[in-house]
PDB file of N, CA and C in Angstrom:
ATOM      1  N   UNK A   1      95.052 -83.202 -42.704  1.00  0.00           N
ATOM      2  CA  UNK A   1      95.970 -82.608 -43.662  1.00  0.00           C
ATOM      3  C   UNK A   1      96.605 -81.357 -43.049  1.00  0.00           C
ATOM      4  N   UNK A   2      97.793 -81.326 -43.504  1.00  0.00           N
ATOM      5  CA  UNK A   2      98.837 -79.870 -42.319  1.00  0.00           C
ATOM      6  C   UNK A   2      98.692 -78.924 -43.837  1.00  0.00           C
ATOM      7  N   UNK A   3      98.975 -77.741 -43.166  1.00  0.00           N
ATOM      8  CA  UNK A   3      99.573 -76.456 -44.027  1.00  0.00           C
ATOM      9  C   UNK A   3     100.861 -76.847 -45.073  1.00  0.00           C
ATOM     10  N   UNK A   4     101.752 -77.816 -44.236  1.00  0.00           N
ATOM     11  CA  UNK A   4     102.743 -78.058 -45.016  1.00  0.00           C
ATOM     12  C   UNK A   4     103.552 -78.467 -46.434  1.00  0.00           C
ATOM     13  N   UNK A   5     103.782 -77.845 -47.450  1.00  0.00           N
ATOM     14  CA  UNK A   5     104.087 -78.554 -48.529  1.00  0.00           C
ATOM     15  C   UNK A   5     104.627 -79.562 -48.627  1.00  0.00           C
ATOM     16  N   UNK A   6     104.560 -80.998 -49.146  1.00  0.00           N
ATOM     17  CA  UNK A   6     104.966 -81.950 -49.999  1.00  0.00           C
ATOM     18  C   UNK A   6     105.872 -82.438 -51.570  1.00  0.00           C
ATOM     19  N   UNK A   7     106.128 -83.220 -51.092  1.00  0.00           N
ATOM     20  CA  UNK A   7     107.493 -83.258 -52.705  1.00  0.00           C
ATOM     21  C   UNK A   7     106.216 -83.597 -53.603  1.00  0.00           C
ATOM     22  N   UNK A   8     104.694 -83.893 -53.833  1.00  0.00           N
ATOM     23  CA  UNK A   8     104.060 -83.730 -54.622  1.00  0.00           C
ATOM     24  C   UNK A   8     103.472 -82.400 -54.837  1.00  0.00           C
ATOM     25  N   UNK A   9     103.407 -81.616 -53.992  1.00  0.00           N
ATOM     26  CA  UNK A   9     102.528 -80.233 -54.586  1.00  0.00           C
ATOM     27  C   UNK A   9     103.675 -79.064 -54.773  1.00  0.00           C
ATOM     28  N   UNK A  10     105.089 -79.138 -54.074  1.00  0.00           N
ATOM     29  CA  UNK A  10     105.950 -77.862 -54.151  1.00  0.00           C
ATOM     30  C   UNK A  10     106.487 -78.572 -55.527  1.00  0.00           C
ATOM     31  N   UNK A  11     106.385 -77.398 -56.552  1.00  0.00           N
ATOM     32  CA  UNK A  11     107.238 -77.327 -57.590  1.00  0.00           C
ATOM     33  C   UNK A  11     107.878 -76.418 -58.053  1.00  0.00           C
ATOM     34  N   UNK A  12     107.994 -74.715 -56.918  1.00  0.00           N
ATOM     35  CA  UNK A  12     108.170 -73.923 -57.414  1.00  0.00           C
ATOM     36  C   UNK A  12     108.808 -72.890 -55.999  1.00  0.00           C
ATOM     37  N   UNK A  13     109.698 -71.992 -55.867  1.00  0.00           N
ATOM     38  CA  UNK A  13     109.745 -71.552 -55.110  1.00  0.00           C
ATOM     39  C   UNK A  13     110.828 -71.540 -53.572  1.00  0.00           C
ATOM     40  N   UNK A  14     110.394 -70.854 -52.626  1.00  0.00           N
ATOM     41  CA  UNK A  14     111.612 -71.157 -51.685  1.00  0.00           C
ATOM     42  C   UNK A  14     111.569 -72.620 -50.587  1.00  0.00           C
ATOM     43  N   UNK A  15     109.944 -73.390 -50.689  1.00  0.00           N
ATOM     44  CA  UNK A  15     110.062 -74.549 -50.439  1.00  0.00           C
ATOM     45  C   UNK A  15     110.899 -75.465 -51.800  1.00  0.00           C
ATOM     46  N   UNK A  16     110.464 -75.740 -52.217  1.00  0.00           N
ATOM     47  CA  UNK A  16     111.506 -76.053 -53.684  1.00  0.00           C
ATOM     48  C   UNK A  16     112.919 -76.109 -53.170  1.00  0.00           C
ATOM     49  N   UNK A  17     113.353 -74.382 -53.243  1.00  0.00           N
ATOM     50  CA  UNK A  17     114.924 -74.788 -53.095  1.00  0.00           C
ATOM     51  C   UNK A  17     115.191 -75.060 -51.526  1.00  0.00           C
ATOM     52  N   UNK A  18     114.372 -75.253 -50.586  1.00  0.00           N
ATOM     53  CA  UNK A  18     114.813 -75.629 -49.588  1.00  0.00           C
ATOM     54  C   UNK A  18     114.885 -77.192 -49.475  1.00  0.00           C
ATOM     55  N   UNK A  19     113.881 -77.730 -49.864  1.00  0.00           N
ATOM     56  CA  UNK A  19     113.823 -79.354 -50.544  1.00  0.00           C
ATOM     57  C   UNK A  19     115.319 -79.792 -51.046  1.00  0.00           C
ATOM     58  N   UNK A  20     115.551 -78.872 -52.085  1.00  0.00           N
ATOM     59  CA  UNK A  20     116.553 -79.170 -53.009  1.00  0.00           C
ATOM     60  C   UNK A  20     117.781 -79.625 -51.811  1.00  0.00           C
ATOM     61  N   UNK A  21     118.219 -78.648 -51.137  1.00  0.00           N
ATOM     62  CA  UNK A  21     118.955 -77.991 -50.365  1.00  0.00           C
ATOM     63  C   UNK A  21     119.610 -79.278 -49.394  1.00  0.00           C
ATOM     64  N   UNK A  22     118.284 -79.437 -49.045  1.00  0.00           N
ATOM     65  CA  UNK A  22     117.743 -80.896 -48.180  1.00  0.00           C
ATOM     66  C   UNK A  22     118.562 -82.064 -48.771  1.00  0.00           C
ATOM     67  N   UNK A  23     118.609 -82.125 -50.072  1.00  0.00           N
ATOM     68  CA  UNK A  23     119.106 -83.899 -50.623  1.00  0.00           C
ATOM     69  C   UNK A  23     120.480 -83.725 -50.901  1.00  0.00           C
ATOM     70  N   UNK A  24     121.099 -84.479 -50.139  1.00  0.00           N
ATOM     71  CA  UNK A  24     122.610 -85.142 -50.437  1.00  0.00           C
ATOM     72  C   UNK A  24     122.786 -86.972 -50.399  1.00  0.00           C
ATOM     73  N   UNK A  25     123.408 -87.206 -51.628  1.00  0.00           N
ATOM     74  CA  UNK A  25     123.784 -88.393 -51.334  1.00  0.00           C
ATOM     75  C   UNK A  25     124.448 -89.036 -50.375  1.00  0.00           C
ATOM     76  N   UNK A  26     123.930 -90.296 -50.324  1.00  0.00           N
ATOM     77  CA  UNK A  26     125.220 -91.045 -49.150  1.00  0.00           C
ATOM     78  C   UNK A  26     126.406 -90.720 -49.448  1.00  0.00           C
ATOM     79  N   UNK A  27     127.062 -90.765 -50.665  1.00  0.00           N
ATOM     80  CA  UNK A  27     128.541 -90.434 -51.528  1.00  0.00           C
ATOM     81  C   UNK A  27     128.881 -88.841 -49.942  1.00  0.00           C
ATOM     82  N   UNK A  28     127.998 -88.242 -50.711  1.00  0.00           N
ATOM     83  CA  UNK A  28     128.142 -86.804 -50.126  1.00  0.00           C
ATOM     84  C   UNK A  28     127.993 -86.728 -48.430  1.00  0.00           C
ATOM     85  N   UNK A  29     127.190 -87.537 -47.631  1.00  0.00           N
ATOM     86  CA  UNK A  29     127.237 -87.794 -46.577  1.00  0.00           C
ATOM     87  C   UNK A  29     127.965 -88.452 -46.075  1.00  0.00           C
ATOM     88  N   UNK A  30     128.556 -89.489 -46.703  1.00  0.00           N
ATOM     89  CA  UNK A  30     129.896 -90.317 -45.997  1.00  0.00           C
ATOM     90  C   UNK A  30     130.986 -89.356 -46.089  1.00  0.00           C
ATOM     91  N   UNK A  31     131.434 -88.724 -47.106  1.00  0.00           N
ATOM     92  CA  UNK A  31     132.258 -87.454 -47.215  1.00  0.00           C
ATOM     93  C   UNK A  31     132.446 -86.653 -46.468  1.00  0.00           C
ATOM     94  N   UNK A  32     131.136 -86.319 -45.442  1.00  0.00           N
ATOM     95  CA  UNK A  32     131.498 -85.133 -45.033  1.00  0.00           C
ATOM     96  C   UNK A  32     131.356 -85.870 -43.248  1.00  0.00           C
ATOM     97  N   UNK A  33     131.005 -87.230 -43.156  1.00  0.00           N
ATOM     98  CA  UNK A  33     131.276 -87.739 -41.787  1.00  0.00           C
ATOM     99  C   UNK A  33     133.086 -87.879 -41.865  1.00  0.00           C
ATOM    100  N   UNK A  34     134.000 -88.419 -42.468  1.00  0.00           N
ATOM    101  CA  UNK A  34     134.911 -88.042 -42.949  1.00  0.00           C
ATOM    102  C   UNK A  34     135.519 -87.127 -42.768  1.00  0.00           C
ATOM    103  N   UNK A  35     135.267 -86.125 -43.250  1.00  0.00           N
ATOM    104  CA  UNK A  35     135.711 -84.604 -42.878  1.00  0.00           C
ATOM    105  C   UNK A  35     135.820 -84.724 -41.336  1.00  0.00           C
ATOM    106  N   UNK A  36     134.860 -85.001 -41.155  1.00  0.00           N
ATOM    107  CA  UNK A  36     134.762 -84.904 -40.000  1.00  0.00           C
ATOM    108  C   UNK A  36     135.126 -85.617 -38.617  1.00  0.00           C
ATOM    109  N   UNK A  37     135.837 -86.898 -39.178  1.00  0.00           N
ATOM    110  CA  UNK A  37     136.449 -87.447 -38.250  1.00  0.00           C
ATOM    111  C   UNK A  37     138.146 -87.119 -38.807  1.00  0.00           C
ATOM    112  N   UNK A  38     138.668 -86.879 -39.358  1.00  0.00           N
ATOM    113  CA  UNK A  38     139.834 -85.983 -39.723  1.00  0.00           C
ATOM    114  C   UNK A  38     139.904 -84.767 -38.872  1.00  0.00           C
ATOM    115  N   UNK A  39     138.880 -83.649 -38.748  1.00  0.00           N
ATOM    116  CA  UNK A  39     139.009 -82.987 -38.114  1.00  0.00           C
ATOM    117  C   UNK A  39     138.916 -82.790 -36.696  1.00  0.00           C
ATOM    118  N   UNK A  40     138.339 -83.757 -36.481  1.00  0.00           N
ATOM    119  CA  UNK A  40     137.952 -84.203 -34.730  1.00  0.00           C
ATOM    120  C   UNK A  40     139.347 -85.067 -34.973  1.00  0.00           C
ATOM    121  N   UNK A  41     140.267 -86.025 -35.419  1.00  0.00           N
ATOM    122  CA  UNK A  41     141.179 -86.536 -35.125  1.00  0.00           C
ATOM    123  C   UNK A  41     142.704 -85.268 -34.780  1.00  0.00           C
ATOM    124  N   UNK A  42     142.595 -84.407 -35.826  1.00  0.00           N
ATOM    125  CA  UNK A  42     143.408 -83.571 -35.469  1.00  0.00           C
ATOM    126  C   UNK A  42     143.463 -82.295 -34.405  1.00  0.00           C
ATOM    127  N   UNK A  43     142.004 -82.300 -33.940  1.00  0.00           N
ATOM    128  CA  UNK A  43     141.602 -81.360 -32.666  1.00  0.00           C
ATOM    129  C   UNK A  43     142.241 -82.095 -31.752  1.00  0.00           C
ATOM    130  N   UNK A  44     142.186 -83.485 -31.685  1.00  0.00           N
ATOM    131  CA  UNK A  44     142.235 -84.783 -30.181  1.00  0.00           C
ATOM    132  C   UNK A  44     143.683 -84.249 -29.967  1.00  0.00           C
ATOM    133  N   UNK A  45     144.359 -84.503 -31.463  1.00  0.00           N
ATOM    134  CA  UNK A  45     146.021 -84.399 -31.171  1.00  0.00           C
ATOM    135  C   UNK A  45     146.220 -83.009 -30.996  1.00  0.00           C
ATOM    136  N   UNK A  46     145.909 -82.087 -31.383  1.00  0.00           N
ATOM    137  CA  UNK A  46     145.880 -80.768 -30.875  1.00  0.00           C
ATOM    138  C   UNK A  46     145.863 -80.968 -29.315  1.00  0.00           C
ATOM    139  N   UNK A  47     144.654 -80.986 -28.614  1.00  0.00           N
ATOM    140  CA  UNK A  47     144.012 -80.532 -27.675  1.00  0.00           C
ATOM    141  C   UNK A  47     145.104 -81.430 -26.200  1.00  0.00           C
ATOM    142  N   UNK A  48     145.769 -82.218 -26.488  1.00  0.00           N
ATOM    143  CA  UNK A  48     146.961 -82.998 -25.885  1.00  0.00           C
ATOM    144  C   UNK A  48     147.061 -82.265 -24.444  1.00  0.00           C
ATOM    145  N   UNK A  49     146.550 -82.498 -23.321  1.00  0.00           N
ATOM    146  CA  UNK A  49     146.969 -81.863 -22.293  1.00  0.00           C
ATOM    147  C   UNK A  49     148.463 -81.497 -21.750  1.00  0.00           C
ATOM    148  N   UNK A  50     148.623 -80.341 -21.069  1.00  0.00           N
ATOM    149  CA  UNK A  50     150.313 -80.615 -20.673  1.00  0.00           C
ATOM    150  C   UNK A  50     151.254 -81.414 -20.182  1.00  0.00           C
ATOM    151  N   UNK A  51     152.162 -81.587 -20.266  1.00  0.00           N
ATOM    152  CA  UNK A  51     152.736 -82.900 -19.428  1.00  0.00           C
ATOM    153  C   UNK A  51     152.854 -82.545 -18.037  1.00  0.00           C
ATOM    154  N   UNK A  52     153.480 -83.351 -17.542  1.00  0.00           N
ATOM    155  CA  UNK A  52     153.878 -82.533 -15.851  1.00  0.00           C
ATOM    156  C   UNK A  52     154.661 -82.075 -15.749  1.00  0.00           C
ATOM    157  N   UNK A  53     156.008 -81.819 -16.531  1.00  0.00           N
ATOM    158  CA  UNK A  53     156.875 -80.934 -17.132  1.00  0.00           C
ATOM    159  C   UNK A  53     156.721 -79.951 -17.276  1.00  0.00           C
ATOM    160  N   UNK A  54     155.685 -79.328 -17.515  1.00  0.00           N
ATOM    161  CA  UNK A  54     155.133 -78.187 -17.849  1.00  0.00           C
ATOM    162  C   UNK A  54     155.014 -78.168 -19.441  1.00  0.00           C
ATOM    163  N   UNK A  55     155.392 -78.923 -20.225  1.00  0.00           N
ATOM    164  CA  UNK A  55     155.534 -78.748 -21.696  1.00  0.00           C
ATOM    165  C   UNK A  55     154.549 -79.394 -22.536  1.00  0.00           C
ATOM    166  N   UNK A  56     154.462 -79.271 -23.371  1.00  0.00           N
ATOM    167  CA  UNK A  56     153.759 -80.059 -23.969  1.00  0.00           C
ATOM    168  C   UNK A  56     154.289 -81.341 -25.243  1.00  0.00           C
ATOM    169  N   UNK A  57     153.309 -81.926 -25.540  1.00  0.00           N
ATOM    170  CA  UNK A  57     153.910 -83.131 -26.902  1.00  0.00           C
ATOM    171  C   UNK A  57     154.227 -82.467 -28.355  1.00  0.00           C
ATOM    172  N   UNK A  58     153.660 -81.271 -28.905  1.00  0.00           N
ATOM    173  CA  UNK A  58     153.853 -80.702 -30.110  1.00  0.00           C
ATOM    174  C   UNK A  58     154.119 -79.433 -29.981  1.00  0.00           C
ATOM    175  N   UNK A  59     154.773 -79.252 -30.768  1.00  0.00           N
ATOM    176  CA  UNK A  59     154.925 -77.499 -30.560  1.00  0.00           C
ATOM    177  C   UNK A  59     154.040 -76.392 -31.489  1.00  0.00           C
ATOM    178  N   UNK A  60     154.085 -75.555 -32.121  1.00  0.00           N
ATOM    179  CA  UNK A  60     152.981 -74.544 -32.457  1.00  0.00           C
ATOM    180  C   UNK A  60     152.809 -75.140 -33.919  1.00  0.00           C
ATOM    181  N   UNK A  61     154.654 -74.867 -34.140  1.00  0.00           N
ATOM    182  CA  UNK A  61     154.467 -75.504 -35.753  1.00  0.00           C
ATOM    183  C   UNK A  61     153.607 -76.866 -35.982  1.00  0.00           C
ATOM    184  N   UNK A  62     153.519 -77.736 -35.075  1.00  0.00           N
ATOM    185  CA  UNK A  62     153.187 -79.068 -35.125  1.00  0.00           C
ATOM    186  C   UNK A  62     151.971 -78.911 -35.598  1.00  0.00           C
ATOM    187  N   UNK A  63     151.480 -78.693 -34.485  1.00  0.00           N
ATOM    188  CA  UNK A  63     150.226 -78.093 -34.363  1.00  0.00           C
ATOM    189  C   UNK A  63     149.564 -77.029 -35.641  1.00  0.00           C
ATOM    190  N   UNK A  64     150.274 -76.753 -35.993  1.00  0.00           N
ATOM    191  CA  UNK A  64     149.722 -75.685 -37.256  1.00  0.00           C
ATOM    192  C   UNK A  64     149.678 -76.719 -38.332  1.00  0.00           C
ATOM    193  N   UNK A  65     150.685 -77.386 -38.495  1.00  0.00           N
ATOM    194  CA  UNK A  65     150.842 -78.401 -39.928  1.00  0.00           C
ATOM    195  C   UNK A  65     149.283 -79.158 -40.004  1.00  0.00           C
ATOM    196  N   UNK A  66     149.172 -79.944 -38.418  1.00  0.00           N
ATOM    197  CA  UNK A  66     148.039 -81.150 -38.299  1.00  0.00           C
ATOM    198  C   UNK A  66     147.117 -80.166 -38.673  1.00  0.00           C
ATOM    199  N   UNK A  67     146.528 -79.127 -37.824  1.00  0.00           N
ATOM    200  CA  UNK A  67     145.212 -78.102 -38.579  1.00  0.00           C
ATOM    201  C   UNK A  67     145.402 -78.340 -39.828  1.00  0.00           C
ATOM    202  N   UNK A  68     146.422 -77.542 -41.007  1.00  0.00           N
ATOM    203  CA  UNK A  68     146.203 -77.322 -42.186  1.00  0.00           C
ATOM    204  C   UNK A  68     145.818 -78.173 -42.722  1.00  0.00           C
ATOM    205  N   UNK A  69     146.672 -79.617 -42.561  1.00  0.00           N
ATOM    206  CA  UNK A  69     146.673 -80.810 -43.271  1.00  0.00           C
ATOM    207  C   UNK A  69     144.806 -81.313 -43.135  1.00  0.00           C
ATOM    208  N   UNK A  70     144.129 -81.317 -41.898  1.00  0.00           N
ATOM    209  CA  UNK A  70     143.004 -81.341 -41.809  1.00  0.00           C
ATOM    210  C   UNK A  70     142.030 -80.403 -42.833  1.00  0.00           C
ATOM    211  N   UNK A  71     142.532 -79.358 -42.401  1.00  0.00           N
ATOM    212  CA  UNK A  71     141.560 -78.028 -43.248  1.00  0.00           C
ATOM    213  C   UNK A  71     141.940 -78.398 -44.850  1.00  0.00           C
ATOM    214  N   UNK A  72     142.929 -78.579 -45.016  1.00  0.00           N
ATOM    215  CA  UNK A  72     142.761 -78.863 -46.751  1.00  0.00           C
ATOM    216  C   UNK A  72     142.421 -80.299 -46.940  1.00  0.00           C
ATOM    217  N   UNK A  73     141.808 -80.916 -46.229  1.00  0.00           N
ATOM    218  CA  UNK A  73     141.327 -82.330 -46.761  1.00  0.00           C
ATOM    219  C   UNK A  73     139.782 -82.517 -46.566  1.00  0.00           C
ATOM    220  N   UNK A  74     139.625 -80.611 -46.788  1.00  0.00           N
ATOM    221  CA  UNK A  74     137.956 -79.964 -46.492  1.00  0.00           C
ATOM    222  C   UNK A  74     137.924 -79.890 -48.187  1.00  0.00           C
ATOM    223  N   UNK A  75     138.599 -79.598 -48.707  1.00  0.00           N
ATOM    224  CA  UNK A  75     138.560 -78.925 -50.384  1.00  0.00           C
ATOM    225  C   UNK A  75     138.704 -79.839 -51.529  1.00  0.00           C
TER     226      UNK A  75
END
């Protein structure tokens, strides 16, 4: 037997809300893999190396829109 508390003996306390803390649904976990491939999709197009031109494929504004559009599809 360990020192460690169990979802049968913690009923009270900062194991408790760390437990709590701990549970997200799949709902809530597919959500936030999601997030997260949105935001890794708009880093990729961000991160666009230079051409040999010296220039690049988007310009700042571009680039600012794809962030936002990412960052508010956090909320």
């Amino acid at each position: 037997m360990t020192d460690q508390p169990t979802p049968e003996t913690v009923t009270t306390g900062a194991h408790n809300d760390a437990l709590l803390r701990l549970h997200i649904t799949t709902a809530e976990r597919d959500d936030a893999r999601a997030d997260v491939a949105r935001l890794r999709a708009a880093l990729e197009l961000i991160a666009v190396p230079m051409r040999p031109d010296g220039s690049y494929n988007r310009d700042r504004g571009a680039c600012g829109s794809i962030a936002r559009g990412a960052l508010a599809s956090l909320t």
